[in-house]
Protein backbone atom coordinates (compact mmCIF):
# COMPACT_ATOMS: atom_id res chain seq x y z
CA UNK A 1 0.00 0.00 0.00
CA UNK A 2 1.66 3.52 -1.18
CA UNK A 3 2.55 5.96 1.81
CA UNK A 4 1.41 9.01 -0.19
CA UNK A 5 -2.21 10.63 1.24
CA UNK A 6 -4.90 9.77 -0.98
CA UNK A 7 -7.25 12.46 -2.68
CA UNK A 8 -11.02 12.51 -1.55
CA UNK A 9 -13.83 12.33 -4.50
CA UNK A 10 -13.93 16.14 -4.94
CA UNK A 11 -10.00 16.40 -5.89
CA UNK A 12 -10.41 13.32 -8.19
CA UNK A 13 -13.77 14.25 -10.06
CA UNK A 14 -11.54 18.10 -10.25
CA UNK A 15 -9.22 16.25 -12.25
CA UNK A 16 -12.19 14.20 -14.20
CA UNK A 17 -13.34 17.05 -15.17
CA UNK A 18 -9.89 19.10 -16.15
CA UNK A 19 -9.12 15.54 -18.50
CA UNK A 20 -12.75 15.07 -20.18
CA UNK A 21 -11.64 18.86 -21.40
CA UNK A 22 -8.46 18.57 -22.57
CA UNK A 23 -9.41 15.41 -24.32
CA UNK A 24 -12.70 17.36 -26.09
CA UNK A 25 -10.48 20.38 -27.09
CA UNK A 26 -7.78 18.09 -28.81
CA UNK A 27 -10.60 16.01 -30.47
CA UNK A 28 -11.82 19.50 -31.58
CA UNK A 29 -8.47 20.50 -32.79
CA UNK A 30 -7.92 17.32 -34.68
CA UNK A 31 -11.00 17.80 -36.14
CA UNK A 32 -10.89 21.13 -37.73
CA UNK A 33 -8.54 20.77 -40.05
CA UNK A 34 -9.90 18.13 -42.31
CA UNK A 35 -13.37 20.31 -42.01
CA UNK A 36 -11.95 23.51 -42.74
CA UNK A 37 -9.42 22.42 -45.46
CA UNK A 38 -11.26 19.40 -47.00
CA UNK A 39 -14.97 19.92 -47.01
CA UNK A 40 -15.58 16.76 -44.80
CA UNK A 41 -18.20 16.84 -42.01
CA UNK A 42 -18.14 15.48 -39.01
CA UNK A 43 -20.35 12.59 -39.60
CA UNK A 44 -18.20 11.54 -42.78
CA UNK A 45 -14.46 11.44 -39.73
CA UNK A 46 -16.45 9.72 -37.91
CA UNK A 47 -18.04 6.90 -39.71
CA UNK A 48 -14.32 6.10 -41.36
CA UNK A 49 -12.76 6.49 -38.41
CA UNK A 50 -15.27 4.33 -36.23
CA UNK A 51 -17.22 2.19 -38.85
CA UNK A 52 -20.56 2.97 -37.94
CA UNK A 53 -23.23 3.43 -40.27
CA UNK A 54 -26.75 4.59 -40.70
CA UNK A 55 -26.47 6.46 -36.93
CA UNK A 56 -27.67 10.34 -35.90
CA UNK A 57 -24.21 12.20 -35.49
CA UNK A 58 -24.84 12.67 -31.64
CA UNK A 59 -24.35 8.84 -31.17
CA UNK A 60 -21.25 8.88 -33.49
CA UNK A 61 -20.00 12.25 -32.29
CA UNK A 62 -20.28 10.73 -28.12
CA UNK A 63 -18.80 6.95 -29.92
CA UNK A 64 -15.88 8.70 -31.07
CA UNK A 65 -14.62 11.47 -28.19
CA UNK A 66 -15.32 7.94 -25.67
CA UNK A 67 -13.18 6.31 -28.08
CA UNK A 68 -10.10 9.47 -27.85
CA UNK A 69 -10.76 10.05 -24.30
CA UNK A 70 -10.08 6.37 -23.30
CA UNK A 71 -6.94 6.75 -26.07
CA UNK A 72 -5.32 9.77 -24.72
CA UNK A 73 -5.93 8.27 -20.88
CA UNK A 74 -4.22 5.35 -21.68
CA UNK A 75 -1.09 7.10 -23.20
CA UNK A 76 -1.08 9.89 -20.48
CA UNK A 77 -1.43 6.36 -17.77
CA UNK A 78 1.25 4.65 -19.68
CA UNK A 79 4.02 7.48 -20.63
CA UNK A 80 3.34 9.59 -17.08
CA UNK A 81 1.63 7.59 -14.55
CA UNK A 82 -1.20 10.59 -14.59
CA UNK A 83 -3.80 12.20 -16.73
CA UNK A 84 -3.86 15.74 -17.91
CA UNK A 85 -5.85 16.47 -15.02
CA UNK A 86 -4.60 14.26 -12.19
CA UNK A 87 -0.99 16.11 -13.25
CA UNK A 88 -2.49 19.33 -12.67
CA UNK A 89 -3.92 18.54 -9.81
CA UNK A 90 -0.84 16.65 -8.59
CA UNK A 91 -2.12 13.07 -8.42
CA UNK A 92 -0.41 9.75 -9.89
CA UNK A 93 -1.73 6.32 -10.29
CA UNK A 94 0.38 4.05 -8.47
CA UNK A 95 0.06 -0.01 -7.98
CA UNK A 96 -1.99 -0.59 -4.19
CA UNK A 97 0.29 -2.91 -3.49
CA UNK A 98 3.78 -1.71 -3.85
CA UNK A 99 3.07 2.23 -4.55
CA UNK A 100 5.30 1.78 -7.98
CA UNK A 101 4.60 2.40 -11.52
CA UNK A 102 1.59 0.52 -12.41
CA UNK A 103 2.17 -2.29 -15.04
CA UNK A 104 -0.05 -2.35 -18.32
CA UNK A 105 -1.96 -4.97 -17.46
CA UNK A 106 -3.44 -2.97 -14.78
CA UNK A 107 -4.12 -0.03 -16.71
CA UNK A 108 -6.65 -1.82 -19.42
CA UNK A 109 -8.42 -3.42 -16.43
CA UNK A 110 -8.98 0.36 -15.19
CA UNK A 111 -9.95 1.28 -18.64
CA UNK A 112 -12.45 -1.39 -18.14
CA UNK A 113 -13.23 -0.50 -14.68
CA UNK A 114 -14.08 3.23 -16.11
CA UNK A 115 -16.66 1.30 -17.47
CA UNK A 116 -17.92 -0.45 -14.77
CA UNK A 117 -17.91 2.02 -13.08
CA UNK A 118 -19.99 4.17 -14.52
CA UNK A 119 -22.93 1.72 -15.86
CA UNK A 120 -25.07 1.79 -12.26
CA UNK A 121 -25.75 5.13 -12.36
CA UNK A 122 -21.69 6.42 -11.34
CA UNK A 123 -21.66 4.24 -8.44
CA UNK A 124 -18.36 3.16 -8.92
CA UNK A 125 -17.00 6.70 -8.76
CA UNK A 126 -19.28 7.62 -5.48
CA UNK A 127 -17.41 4.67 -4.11
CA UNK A 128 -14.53 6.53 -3.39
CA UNK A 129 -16.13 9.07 -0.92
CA UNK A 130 -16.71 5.94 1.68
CA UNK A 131 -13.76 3.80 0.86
CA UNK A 132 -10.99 4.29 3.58
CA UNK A 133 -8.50 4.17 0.93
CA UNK A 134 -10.64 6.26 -1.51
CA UNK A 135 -10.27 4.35 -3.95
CA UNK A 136 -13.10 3.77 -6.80
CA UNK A 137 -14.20 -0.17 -8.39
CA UNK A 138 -11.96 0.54 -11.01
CA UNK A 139 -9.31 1.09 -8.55
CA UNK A 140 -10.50 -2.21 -6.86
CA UNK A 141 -10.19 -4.12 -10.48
CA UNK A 142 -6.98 -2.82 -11.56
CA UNK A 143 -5.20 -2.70 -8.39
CA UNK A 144 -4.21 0.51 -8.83
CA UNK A 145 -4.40 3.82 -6.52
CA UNK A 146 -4.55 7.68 -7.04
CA UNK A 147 -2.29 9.50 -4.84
CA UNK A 148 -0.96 12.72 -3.92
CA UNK A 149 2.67 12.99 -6.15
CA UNK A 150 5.67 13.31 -3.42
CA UNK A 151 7.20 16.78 -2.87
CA UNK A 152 10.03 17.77 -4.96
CA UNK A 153 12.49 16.59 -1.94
CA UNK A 154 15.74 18.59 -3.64
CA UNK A 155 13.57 22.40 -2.67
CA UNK A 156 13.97 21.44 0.82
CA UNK A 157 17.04 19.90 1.19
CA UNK A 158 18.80 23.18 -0.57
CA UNK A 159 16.76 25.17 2.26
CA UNK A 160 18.17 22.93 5.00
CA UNK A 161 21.80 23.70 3.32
């Protein structure tokens, strides 16, 4: 079990929050240009990106950002141990058992256990405001936990000099 203090429900649905809008303003971004530039809707990025036919553009348009959000939290897990948010809030996902870098195993389980977590009605997320270790189901499935990054330890020591 990490030593680091774990963040309560209103610090990690903060970060939620901060990562659901980075990932809509890159989807945005990497949108534009191909509907500026190259007359293509929407619809049309979608469909060839996602292979779905013959469905209103709200279903495709909430098919794909899932589809880039879960993308760009699994690269931001993977490269940083964090998520746009959880950085800026300074919080890393660490393994519950020994408080090290999660392995990659344990970071598609999460993915999944987003997912779980989410179906009956969030409950997965409230979770975390009762747990003693605050930690959500998908925490629970992955074996993972969000905690508070460590000082940077060489600011104090030059203070102590």
């Amino acid at each position: 079990m990490p030593n680091n203090k774990p963040p309560g429900f209103l610090i990690r649905f903060t970060a939620q929050a901060i990562d659901s809008l980075f990932s809509t303003g890159l989807t945005l971004l990497l949108l534009l240009p191909p509907i500026l530039f190259f007359d293509v809707t929407l619809k049309q990025i979608a469909v060839s990106l996602v292979g779905l036919r013959d469905h209103d553009l709200y279903d495709v348009r909430i098919t794909y950002a899932s589809i880039f959000y879960l993308l760009v939290v699994a690269v931001a897990w993977m490269k940083f141990q964090t998520t746009p948010g959880k950085g800026l809030m300074g919080l890393k996902i660490v393994d519950f058992k020994t408080g090290g870098f999660p392995r990659r195993g344990q970071f598609a389980l999460r993915s999944l256990g987003y997912l779980l977590s989410a179906i009956p009605l969030f409950l997965g997320y409230v979770w975390i405001i009762f747990d003693k270790n605050k930690r959500g189901l998908h925490d629970y499935i992955s074996g993972t936990q969000v905690v508070f990054k460590e000082k940077n330890l060489t600011k104090d020591a030059k203070k102590d000099d």
